[in-house]
Protein backbone atom coordinates (compact mmCIF):
# COMPACT_ATOMS: atom_id res chain seq x y z
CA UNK A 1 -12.47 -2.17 0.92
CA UNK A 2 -9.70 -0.77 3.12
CA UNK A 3 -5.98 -2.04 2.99
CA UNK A 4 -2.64 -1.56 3.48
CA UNK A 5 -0.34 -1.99 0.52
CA UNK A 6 2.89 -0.52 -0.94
CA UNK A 7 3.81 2.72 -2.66
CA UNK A 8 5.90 1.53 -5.17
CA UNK A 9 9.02 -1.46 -5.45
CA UNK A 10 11.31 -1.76 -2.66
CA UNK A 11 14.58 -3.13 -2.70
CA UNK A 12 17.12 -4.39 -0.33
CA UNK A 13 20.64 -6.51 0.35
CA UNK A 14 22.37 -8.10 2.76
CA UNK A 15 25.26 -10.17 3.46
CA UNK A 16 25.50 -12.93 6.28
CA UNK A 17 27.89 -15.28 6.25
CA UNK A 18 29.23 -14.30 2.74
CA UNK A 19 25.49 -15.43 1.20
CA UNK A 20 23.90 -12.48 -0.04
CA UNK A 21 20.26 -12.05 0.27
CA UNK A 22 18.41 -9.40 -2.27
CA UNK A 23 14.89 -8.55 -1.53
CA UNK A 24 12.33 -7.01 -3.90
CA UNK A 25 8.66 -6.04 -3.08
CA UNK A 26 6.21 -4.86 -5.22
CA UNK A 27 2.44 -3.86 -4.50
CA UNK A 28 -0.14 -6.41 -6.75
CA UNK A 29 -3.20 -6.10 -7.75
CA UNK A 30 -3.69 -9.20 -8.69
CA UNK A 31 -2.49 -13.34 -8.49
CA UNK A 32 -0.91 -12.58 -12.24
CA UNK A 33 0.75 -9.72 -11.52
CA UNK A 34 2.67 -11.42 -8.57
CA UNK A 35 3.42 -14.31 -10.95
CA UNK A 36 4.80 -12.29 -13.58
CA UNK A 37 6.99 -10.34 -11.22
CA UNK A 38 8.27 -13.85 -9.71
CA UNK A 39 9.28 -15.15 -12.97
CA UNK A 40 10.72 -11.64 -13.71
CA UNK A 41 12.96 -11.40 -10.97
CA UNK A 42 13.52 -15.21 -11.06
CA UNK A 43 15.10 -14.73 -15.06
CA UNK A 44 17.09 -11.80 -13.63
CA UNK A 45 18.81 -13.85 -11.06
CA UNK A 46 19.07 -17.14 -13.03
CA UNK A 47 22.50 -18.10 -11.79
CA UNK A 48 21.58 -17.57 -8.03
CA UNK A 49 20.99 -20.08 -5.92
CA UNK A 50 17.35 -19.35 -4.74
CA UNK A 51 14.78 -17.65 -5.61
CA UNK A 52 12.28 -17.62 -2.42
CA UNK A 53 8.74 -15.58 -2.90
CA UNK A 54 5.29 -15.20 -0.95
CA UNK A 55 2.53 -12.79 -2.12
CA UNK A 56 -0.82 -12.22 -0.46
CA UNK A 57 -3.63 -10.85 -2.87
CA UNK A 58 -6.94 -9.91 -1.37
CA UNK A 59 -9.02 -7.27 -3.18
CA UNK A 60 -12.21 -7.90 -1.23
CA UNK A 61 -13.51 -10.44 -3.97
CA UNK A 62 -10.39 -12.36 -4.55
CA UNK A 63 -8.19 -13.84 -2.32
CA UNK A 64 -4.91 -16.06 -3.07
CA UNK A 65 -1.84 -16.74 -0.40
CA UNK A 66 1.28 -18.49 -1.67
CA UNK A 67 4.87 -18.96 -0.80
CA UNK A 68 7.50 -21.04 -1.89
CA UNK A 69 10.39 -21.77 -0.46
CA UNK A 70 12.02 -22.62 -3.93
CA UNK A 71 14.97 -25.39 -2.98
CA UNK A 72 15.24 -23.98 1.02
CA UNK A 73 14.52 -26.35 3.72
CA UNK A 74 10.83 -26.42 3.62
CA UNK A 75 9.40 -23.66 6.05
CA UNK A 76 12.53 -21.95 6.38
CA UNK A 77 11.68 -18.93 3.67
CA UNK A 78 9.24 -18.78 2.14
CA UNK A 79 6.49 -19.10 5.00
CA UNK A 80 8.93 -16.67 6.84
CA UNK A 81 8.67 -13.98 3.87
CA UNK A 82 4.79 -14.68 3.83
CA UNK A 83 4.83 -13.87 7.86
CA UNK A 84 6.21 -10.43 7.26
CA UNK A 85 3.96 -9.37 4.78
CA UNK A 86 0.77 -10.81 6.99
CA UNK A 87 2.48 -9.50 10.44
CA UNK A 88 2.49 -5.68 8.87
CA UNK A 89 -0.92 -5.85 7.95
CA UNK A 90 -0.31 -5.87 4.00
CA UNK A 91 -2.49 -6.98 1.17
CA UNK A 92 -1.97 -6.97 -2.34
CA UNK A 93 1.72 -7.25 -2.27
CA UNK A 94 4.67 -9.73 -3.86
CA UNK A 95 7.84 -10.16 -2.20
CA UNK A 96 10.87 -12.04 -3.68
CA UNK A 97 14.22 -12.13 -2.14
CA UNK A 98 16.89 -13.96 -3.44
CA UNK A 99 19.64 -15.87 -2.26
CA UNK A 100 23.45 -16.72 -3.43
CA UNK A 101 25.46 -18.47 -1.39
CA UNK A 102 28.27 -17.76 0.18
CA UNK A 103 29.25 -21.56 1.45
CA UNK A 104 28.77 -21.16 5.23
CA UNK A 105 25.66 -22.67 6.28
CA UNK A 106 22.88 -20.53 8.26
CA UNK A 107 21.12 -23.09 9.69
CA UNK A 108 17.38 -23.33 10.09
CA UNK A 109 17.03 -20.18 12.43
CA UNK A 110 19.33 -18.44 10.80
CA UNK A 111 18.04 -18.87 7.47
CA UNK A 112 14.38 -17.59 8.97
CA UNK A 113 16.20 -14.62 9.89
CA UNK A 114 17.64 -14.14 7.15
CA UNK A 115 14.71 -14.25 4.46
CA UNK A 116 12.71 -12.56 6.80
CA UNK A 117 14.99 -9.70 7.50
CA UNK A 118 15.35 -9.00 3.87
CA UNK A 119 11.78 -9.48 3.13
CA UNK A 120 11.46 -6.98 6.45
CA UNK A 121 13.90 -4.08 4.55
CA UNK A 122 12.69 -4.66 0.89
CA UNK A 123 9.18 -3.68 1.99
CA UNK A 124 10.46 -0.88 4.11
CA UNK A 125 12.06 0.78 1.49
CA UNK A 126 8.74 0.63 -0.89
CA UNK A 127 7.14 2.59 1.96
CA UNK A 128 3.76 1.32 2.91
CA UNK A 129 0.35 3.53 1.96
CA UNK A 130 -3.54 2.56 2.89
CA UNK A 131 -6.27 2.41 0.22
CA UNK A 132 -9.39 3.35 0.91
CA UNK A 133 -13.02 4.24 -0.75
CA UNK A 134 -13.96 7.64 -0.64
CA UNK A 135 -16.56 10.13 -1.97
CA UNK A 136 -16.72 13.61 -3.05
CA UNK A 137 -18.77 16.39 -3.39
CA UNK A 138 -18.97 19.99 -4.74
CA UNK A 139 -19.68 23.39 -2.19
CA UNK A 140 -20.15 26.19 -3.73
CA UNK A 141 -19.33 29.55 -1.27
CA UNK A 142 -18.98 32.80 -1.34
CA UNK A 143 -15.37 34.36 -1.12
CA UNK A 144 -15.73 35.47 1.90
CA UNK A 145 -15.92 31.72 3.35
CA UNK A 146 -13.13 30.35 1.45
CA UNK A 147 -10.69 30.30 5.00
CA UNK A 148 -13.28 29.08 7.18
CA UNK A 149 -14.81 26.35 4.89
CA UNK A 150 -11.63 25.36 3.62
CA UNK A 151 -10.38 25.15 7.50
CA UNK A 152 -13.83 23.19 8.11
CA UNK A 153 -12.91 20.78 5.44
CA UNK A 154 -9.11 19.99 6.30
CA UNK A 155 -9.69 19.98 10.17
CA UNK A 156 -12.82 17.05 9.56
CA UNK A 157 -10.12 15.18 7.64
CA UNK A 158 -11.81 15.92 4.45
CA UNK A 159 -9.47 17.23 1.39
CA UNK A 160 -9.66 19.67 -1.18
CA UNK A 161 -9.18 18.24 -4.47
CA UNK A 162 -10.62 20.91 -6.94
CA UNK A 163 -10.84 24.43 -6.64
CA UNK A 164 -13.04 26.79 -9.28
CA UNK A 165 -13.27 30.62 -9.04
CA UNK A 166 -16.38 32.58 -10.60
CA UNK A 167 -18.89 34.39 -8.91
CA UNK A 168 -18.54 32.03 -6.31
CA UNK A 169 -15.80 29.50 -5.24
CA UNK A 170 -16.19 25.96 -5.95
CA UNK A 171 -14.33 23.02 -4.53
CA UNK A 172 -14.35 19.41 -4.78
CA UNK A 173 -13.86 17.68 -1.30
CA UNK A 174 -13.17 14.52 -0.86
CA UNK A 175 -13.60 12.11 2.42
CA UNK A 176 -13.59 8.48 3.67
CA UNK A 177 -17.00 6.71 2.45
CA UNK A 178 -19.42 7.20 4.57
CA UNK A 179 -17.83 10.88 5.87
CA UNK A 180 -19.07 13.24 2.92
CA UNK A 181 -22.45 13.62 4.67
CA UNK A 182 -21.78 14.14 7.94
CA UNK A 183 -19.06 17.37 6.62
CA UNK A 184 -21.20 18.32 4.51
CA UNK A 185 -23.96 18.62 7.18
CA UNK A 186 -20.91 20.32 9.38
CA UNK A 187 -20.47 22.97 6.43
CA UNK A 188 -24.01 23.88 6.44
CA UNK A 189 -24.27 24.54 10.39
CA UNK A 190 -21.10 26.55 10.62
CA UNK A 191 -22.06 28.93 7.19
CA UNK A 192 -25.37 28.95 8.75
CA UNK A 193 -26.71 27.84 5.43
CA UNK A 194 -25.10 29.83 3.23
CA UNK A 195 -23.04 27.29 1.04
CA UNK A 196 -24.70 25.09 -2.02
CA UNK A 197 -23.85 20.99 -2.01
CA UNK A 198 -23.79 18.70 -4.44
CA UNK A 199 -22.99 14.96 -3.90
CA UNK A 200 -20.99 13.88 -6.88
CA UNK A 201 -18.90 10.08 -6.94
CA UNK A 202 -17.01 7.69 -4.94
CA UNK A 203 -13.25 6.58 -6.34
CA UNK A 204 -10.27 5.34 -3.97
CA UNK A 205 -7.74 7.24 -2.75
CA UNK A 206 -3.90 6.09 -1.19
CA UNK A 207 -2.29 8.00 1.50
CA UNK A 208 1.06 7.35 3.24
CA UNK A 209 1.77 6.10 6.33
């Protein structure tokens, strides 16, 4: 299954209307990972005055959505923290942002804004990366080939993952399932034949965006 998730934990602040807003997001694999990083965040910030969260978890056989607004009028954070993560396409993520306030009153709007701003930052700052299945497999060429196969490869959006030098040179490739067999038919035609295959296994793979 194919999804868009985080790199790592993002953090971020702000200040409006002297209430400070602190968001954290974190990618999850699972429903108990998001919990655990909830309560984690919500014993770090005891004293503050909320402690808003959303997480969306879908792994292709799983699938849990949950917010809480956590003392907020109800709809006013965390449905607004879930939106963000669902509006930039994300799965398998937690966000938390927390609130201390500053004794000015935001008002329902502004209090949207708010949580969804920092929920907005916090995942910015993680950076966001895709997962995806892919497969691999093993050519074997002479060294004469090793520019244009390895060009071949890299130009079909396939990547070099392994590299082995005897009599001949070996690398591992690795592509988007479904993708090894059509390069891998590509590599034949262009060596006119003169490369050796070898399917191997499938894993998954994260790259930025």
């Amino acid at each position: 299954m194919d999804y868009r998730t985080l790199k790592g934990i993002g953090t971020a602040e702000l200040v409006i209307k002297k209430s400070v807003f602190i968001g954290y997001a974190l990618p999850a694999k699972t429903e108990e990972e998001a919990k655990a990083f909830i309560s984690k965040i919500k014993a770090h910030h005891s004293d503050a005055t909320h402690n808003v969260s959303a997480y969306l978890i879908n792994d292709g056989k799983n699938f849990a959505v949950r917010y809480d607004d956590d003392g907020e009028p109800k709809g006013s954070a965390g449905k607004p923290v879930l939106k963000v993560i669902q509006n930039k396409g994300l799965s398998n993520v937690v966000v938390v942002v927390t609130r201390y306030f500053g004794g000015i009153q935001l008002g329902y709007g502004g209090l949207i804004k708010a949580y969804s701003d920092a929920a907005s930052l916090a995942i910015e700052n993680a950076g966001i990366v895709e997962v995806y299945e892919t497969e691999r497999f093993q050519v074997a060429l002479p060294y004469s080939l090793f520019h244009p196969v390895r060009e071949t490869v890299e130009n079909s959006g396939g990547r070099v993952v392994g590299e082995e030098y005897g009599e001949l040179v070996t690398f591992t490739v690795e592509t988007r399932k479904g993708e090894a067999e059509k390069l891998m038919e590509l590599l034949t035609e262009r060596t006119r034949g003169r490369v050796r295959l070898r399917s191997l296994f499938m894993s998954s793979f994260e790259g930025n965006l």
